[in-house]
C-alpha atoms as a PDB file:
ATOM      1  CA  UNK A   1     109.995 129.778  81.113  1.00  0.00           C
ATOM      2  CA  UNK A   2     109.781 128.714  77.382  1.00  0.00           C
ATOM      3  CA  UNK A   3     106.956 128.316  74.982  1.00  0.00           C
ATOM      4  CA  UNK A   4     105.330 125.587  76.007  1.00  0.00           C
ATOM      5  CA  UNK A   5     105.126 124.561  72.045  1.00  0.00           C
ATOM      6  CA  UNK A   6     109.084 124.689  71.491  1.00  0.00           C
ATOM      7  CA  UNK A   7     109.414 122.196  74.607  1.00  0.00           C
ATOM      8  CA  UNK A   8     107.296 120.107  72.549  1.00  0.00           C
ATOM      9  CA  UNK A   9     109.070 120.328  69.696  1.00  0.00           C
ATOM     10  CA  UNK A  10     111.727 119.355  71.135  1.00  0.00           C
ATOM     11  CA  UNK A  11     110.487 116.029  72.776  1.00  0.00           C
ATOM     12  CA  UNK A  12     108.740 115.181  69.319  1.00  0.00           C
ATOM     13  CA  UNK A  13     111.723 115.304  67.940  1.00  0.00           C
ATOM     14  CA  UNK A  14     113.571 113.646  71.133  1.00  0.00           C
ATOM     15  CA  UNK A  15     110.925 110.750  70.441  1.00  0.00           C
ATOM     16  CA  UNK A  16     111.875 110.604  66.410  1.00  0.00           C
ATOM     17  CA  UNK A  17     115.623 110.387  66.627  1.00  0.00           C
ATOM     18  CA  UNK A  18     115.273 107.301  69.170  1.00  0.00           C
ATOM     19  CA  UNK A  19     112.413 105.898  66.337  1.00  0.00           C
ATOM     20  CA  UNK A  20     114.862 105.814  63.103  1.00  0.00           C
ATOM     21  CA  UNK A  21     118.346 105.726  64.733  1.00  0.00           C
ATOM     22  CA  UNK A  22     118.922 102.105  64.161  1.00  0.00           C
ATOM     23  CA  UNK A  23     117.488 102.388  60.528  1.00  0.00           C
ATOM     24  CA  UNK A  24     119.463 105.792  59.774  1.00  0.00           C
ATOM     25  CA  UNK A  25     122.336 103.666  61.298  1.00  0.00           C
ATOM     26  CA  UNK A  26     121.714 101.119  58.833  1.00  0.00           C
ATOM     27  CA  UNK A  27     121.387 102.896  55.927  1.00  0.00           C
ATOM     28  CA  UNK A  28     123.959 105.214  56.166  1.00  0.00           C
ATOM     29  CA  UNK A  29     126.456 102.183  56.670  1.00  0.00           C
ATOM     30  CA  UNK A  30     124.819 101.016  53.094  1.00  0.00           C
ATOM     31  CA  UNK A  31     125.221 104.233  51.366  1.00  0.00           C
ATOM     32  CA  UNK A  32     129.223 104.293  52.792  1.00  0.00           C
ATOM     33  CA  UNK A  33     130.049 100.858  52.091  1.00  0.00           C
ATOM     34  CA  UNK A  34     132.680 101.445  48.761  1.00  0.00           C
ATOM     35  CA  UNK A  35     132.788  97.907  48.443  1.00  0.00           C
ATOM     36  CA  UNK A  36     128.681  97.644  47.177  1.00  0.00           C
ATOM     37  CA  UNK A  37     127.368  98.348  43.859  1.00  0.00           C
ATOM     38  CA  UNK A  38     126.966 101.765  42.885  1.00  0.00           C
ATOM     39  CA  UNK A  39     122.952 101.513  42.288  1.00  0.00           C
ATOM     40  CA  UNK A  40     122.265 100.125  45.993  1.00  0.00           C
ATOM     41  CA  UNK A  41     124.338 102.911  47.495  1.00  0.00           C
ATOM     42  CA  UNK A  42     122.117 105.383  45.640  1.00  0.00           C
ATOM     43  CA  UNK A  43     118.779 103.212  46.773  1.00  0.00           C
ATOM     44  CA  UNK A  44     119.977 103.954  50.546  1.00  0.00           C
ATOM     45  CA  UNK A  45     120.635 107.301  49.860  1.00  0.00           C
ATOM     46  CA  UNK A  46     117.350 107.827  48.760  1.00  0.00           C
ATOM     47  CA  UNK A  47     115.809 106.113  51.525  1.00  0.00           C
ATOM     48  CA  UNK A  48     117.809 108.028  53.963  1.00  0.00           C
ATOM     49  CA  UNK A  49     116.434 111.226  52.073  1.00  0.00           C
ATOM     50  CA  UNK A  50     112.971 109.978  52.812  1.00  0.00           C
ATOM     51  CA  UNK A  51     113.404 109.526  56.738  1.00  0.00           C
ATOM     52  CA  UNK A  52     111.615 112.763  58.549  1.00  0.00           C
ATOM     53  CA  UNK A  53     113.778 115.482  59.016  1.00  0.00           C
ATOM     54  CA  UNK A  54     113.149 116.077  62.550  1.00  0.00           C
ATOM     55  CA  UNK A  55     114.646 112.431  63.057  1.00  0.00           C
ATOM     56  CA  UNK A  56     118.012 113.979  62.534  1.00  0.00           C
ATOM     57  CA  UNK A  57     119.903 113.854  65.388  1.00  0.00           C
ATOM     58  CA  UNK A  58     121.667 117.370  64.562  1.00  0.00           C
ATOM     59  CA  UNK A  59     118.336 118.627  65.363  1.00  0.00           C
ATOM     60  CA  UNK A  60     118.115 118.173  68.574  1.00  0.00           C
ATOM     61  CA  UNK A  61     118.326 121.240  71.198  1.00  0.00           C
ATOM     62  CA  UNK A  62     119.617 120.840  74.809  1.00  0.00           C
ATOM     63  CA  UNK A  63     116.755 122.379  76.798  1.00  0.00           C
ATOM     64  CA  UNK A  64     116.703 122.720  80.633  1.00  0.00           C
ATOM     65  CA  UNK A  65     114.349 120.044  82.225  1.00  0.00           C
ATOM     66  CA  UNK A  66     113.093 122.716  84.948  1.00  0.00           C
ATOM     67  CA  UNK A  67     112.233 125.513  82.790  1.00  0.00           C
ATOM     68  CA  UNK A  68     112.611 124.674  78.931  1.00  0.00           C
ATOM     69  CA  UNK A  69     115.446 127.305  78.617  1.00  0.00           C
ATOM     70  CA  UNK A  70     117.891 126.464  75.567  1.00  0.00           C
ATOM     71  CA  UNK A  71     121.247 128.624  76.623  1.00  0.00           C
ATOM     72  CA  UNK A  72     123.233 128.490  79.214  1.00  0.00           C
ATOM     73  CA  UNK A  73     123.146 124.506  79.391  1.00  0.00           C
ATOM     74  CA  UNK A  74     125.235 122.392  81.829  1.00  0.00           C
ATOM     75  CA  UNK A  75     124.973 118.977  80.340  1.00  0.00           C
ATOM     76  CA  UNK A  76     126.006 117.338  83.762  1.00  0.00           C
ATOM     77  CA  UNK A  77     122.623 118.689  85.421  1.00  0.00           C
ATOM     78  CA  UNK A  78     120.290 118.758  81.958  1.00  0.00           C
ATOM     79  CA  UNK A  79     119.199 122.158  83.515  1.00  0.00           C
ATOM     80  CA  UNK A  80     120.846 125.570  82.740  1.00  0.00           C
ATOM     81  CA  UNK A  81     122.558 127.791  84.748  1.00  0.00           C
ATOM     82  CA  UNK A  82     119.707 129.936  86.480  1.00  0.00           C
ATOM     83  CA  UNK A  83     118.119 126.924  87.676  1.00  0.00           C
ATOM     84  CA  UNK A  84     121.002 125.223  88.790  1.00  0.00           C
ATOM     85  CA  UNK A  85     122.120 128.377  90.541  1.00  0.00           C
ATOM     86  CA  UNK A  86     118.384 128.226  92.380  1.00  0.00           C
ATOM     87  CA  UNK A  87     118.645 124.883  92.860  1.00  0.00           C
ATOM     88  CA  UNK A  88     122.303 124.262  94.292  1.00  0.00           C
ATOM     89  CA  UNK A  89     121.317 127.531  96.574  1.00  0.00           C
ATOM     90  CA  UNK A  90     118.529 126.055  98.019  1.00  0.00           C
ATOM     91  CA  UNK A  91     120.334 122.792  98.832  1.00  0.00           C
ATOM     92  CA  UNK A  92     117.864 120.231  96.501  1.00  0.00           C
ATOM     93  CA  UNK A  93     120.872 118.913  94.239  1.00  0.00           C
ATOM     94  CA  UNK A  94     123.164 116.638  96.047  1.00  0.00           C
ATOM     95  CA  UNK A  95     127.033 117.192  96.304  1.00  0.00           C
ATOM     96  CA  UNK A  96     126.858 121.054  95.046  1.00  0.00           C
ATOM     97  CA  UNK A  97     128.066 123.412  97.276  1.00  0.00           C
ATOM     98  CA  UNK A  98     128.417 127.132  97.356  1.00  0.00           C
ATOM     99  CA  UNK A  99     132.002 128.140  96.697  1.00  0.00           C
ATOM    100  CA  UNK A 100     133.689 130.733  99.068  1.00  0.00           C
ATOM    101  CA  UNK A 101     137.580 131.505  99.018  1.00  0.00           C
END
């Protein structure tokens, strides 16, 4: 199980990115726009600079919704692979089934 606090972290900054991603959106389509002047490019650019970091989406971490854990992620599931092993083992996630060959 992980730190409570890093789970946190992680929805904090789940909740920022979905706060500023229409006005990142915005302002980084201002700040590439070649056909604007020069000085309002800059202006967005600055603005963008003075968004919260943590709103980036680059920031982000793929945690497992069971258990916090940030490696071995399956993106299909949003859980990572112990759990889903548990899980799919104990029958509680629909259409997985235990291979055998």
């Amino acid at each position: 199980m992980a730190k409570v606090s890093a789970i946190q972290k992680n929805k904090n900054r789940e909740r920022l990115v979905k706060k500023f991603a229409a006005k990142r959106e915005r302002l980084k389509a201002i700040a590439n726009d070649k056909s604007l002047d020069e000085d309002e490019r800059l202006i967005a650019r600055l603005k963008l600079a003075e968004l919260p970091r943590n709103s980036l989406p680059i920031r982000l971490r793929n945690r497992c919704e069971v258990t916090g854990r940030p490696r071995g992620y399956h993106r299909k599931f949003k859980m990572s692979r112990i759990a889903l092993r548990d899980l799919a083992s104990e029958g509680k996630l629909p259409g997985v089934t235990k291979s055998s060959w």
